[in-house]
PDB file of N, CA and C in Angstrom:
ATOM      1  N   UNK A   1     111.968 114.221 129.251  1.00  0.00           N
ATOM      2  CA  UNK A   1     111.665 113.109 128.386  1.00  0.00           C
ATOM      3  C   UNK A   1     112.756 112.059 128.509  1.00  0.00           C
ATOM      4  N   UNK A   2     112.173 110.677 128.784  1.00  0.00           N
ATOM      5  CA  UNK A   2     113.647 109.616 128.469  1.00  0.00           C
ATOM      6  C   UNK A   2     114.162 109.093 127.302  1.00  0.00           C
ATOM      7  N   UNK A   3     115.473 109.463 127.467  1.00  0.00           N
ATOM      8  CA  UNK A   3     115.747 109.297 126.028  1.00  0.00           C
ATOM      9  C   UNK A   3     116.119 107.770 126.039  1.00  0.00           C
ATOM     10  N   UNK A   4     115.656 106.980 126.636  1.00  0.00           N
ATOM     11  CA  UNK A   4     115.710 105.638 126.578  1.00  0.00           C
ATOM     12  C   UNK A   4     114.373 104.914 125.832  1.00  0.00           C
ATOM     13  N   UNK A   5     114.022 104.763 124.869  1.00  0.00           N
ATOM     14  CA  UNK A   5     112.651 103.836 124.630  1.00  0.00           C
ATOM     15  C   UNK A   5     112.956 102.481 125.018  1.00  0.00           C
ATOM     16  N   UNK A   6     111.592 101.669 124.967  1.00  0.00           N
ATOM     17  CA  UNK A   6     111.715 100.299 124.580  1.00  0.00           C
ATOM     18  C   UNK A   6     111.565  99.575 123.931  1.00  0.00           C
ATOM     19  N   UNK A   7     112.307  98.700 123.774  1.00  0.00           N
ATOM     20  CA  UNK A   7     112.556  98.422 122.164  1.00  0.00           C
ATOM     21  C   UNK A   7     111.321  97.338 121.657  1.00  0.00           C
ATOM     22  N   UNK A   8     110.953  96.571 122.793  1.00  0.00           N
ATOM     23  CA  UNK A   8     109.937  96.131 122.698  1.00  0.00           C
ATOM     24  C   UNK A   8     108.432  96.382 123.252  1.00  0.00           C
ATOM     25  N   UNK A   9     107.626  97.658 123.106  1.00  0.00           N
ATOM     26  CA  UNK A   9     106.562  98.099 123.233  1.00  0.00           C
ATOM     27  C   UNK A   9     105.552  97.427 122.525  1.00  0.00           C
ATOM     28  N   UNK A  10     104.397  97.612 123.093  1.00  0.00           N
ATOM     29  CA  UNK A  10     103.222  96.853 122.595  1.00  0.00           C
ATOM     30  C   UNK A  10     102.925  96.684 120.953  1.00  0.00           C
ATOM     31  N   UNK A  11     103.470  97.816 120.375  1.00  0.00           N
ATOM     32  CA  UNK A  11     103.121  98.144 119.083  1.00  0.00           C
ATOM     33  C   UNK A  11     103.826  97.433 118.277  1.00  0.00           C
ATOM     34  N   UNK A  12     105.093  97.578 118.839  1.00  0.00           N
ATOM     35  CA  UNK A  12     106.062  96.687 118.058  1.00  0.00           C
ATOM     36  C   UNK A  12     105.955  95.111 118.189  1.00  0.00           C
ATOM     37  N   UNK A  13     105.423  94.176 119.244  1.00  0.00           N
ATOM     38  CA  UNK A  13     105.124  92.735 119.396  1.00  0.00           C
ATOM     39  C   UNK A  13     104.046  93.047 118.460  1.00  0.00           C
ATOM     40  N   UNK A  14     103.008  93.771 118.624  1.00  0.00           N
ATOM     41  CA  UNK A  14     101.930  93.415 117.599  1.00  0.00           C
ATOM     42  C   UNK A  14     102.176  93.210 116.245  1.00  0.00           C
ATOM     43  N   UNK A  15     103.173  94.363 116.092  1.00  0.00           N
ATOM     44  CA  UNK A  15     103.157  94.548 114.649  1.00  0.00           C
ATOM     45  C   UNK A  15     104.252  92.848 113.954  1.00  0.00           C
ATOM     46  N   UNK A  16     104.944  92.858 114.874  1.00  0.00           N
ATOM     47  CA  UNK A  16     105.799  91.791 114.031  1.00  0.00           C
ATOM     48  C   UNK A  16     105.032  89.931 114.637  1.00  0.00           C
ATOM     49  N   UNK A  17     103.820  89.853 115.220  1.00  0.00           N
ATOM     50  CA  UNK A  17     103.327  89.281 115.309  1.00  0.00           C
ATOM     51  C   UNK A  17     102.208  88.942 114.139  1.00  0.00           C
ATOM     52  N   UNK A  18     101.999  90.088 113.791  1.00  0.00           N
ATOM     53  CA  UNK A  18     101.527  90.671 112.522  1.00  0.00           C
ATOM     54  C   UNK A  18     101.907  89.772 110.938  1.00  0.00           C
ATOM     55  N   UNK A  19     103.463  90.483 111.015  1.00  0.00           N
ATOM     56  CA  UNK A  19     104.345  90.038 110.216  1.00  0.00           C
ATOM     57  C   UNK A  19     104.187  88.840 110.496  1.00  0.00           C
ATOM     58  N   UNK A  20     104.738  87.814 111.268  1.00  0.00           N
ATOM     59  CA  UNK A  20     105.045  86.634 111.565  1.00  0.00           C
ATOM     60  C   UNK A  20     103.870  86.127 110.635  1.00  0.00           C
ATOM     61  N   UNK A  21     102.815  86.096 111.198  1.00  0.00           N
ATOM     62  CA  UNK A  21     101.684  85.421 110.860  1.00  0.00           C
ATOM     63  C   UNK A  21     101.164  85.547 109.089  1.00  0.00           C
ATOM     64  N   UNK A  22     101.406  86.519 108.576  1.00  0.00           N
ATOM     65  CA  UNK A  22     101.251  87.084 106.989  1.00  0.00           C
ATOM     66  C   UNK A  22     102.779  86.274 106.444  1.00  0.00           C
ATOM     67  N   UNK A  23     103.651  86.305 107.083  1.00  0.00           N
ATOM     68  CA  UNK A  23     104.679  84.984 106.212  1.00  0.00           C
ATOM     69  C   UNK A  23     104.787  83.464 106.665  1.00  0.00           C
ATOM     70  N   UNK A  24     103.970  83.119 107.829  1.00  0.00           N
ATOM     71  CA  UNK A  24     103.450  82.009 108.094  1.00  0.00           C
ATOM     72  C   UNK A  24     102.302  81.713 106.821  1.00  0.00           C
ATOM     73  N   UNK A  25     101.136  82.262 106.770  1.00  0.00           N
ATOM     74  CA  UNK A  25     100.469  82.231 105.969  1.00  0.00           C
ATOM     75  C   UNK A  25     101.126  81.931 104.069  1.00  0.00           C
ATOM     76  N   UNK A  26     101.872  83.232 103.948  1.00  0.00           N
ATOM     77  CA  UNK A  26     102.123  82.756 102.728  1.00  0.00           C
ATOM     78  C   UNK A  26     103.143  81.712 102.492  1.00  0.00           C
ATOM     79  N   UNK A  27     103.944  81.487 103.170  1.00  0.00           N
ATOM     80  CA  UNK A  27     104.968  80.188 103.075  1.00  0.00           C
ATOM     81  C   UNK A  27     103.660  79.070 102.994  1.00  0.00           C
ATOM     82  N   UNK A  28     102.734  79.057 103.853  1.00  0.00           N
ATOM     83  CA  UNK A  28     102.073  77.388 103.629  1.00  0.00           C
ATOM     84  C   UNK A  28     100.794  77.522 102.449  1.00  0.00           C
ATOM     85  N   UNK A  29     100.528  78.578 101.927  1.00  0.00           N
ATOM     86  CA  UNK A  29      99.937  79.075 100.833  1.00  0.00           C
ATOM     87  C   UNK A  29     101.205  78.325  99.279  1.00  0.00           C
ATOM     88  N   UNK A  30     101.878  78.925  99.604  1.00  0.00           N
ATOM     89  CA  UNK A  30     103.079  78.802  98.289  1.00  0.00           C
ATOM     90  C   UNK A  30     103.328  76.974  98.881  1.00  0.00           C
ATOM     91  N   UNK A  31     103.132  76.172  99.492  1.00  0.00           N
ATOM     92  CA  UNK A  31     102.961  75.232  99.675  1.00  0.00           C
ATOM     93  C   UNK A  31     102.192  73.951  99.151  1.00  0.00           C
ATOM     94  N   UNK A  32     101.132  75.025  99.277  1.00  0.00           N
ATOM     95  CA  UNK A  32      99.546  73.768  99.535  1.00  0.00           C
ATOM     96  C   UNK A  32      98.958  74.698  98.122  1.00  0.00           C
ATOM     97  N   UNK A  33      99.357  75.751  97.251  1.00  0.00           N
ATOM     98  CA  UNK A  33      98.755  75.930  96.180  1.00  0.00           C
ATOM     99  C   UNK A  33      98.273  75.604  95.720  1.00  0.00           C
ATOM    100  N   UNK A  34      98.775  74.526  94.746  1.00  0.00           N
ATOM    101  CA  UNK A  34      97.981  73.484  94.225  1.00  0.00           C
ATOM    102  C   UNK A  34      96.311  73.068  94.312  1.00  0.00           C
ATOM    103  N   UNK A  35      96.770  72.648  95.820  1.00  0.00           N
ATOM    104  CA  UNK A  35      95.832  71.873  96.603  1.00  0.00           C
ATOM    105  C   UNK A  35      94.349  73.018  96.663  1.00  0.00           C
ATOM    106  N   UNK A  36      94.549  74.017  97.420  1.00  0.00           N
ATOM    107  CA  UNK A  36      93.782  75.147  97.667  1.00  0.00           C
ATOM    108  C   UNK A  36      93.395  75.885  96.504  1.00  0.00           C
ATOM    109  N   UNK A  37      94.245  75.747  95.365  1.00  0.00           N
ATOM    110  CA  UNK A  37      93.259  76.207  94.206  1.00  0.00           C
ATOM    111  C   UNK A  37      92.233  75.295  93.809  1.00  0.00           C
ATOM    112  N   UNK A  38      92.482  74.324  93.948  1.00  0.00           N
ATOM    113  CA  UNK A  38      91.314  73.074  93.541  1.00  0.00           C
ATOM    114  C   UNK A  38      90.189  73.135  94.981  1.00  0.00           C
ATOM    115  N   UNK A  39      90.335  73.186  95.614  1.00  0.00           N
ATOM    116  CA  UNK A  39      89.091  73.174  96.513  1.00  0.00           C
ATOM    117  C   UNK A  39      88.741  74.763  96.210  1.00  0.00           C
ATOM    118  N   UNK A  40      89.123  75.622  96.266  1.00  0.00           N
ATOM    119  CA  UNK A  40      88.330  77.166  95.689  1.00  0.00           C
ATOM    120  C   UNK A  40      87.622  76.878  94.419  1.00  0.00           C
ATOM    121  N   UNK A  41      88.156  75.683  93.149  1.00  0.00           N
ATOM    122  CA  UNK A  41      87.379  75.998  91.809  1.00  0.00           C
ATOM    123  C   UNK A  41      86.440  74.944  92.337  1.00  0.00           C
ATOM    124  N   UNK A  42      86.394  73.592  93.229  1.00  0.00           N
ATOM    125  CA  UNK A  42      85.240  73.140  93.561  1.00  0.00           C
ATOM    126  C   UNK A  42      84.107  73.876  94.020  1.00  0.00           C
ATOM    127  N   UNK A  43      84.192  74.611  94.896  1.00  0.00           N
ATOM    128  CA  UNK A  43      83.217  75.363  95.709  1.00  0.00           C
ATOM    129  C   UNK A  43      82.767  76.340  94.877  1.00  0.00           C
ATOM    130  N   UNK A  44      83.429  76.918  93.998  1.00  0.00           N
ATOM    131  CA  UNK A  44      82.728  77.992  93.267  1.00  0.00           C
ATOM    132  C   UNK A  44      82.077  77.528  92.048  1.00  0.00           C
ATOM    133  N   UNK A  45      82.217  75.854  91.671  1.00  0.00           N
ATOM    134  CA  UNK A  45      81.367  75.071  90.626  1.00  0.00           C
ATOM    135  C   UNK A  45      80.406  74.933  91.383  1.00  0.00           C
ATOM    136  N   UNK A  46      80.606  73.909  92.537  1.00  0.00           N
ATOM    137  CA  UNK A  46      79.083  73.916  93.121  1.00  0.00           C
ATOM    138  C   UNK A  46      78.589  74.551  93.150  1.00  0.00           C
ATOM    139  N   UNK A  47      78.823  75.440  93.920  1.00  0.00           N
ATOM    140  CA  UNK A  47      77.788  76.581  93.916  1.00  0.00           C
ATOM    141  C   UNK A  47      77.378  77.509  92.946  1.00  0.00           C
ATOM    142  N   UNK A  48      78.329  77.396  91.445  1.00  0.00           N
ATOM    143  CA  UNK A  48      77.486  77.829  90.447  1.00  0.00           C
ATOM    144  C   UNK A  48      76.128  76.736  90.061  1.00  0.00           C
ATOM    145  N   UNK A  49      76.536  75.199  90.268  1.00  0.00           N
ATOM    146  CA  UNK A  49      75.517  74.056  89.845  1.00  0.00           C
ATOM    147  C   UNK A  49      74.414  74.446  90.806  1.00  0.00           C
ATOM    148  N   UNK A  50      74.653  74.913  92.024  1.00  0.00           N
ATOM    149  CA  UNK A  50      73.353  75.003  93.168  1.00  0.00           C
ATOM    150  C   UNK A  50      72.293  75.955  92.680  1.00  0.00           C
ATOM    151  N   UNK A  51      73.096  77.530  92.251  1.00  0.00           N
ATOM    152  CA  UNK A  51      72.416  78.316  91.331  1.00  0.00           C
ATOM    153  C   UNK A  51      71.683  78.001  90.476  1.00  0.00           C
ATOM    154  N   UNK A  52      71.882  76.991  89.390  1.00  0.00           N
ATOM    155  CA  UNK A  52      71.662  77.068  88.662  1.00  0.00           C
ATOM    156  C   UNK A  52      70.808  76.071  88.683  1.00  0.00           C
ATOM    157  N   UNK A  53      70.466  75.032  89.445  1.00  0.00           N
ATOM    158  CA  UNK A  53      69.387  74.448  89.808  1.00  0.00           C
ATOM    159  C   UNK A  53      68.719  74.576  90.613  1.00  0.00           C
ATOM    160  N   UNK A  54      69.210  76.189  91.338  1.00  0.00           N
ATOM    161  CA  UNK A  54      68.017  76.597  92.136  1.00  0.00           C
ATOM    162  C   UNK A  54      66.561  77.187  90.642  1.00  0.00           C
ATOM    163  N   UNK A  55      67.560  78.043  89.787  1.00  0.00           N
ATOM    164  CA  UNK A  55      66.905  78.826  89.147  1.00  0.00           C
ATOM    165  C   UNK A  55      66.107  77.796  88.352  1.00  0.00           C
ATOM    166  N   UNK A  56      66.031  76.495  87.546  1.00  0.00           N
ATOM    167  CA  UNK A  56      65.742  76.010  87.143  1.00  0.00           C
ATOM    168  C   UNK A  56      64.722  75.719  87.499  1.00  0.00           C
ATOM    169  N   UNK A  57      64.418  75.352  89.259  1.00  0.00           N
ATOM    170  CA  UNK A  57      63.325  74.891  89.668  1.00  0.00           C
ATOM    171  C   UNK A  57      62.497  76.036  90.204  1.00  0.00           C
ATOM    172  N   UNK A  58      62.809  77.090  89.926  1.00  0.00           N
ATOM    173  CA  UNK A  58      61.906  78.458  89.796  1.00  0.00           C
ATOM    174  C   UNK A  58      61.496  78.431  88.717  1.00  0.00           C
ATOM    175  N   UNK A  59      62.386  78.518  87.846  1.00  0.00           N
ATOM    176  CA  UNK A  59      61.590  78.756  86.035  1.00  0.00           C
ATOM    177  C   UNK A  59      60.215  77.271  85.831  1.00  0.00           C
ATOM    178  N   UNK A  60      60.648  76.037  86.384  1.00  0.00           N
ATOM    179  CA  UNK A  60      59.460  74.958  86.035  1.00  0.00           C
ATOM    180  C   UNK A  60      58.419  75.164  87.337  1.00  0.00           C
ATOM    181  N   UNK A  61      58.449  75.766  88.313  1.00  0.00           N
ATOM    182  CA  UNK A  61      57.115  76.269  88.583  1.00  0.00           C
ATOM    183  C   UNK A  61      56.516  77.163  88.322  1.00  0.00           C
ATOM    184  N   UNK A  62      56.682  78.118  87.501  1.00  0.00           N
ATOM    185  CA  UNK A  62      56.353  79.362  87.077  1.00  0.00           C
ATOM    186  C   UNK A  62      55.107  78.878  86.004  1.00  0.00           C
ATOM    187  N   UNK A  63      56.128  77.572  85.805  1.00  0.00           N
ATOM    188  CA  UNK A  63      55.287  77.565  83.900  1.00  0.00           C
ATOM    189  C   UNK A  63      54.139  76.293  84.431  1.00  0.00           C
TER     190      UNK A  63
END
């Protein structure tokens, strides 16, 4: 067996490529917060308003 490894094996670029990218992410998250919570509560209004005027125009053809 060699008792030499390498220090950089596939597993290990992946994994801290890994890393890299999950504190890339949250650094521009803790950034743009603000910003990205307001477009998430837009999209999830609309699309409660879309619901809810889908259902509407189900309930007035029914009747």
């Amino acid at each position: 067996m060699n008792n030499q490894e390498n220090f950089f094996d596939s597993k290990m670029i992946a994994n801290f490529l890994i890393a890299l990218a999950l504190l890339f992410s949250a650094v521009y998250y803790y950034n743009y917060s603000e910003e990205i919570e307001r477009e998430i509560n837009v999209v999830i209004v609309d699309s409660l308003k879309d619901v809810n005027n889908s259902l509407a125009e189900q309930d007035t053809a029914r009747r």
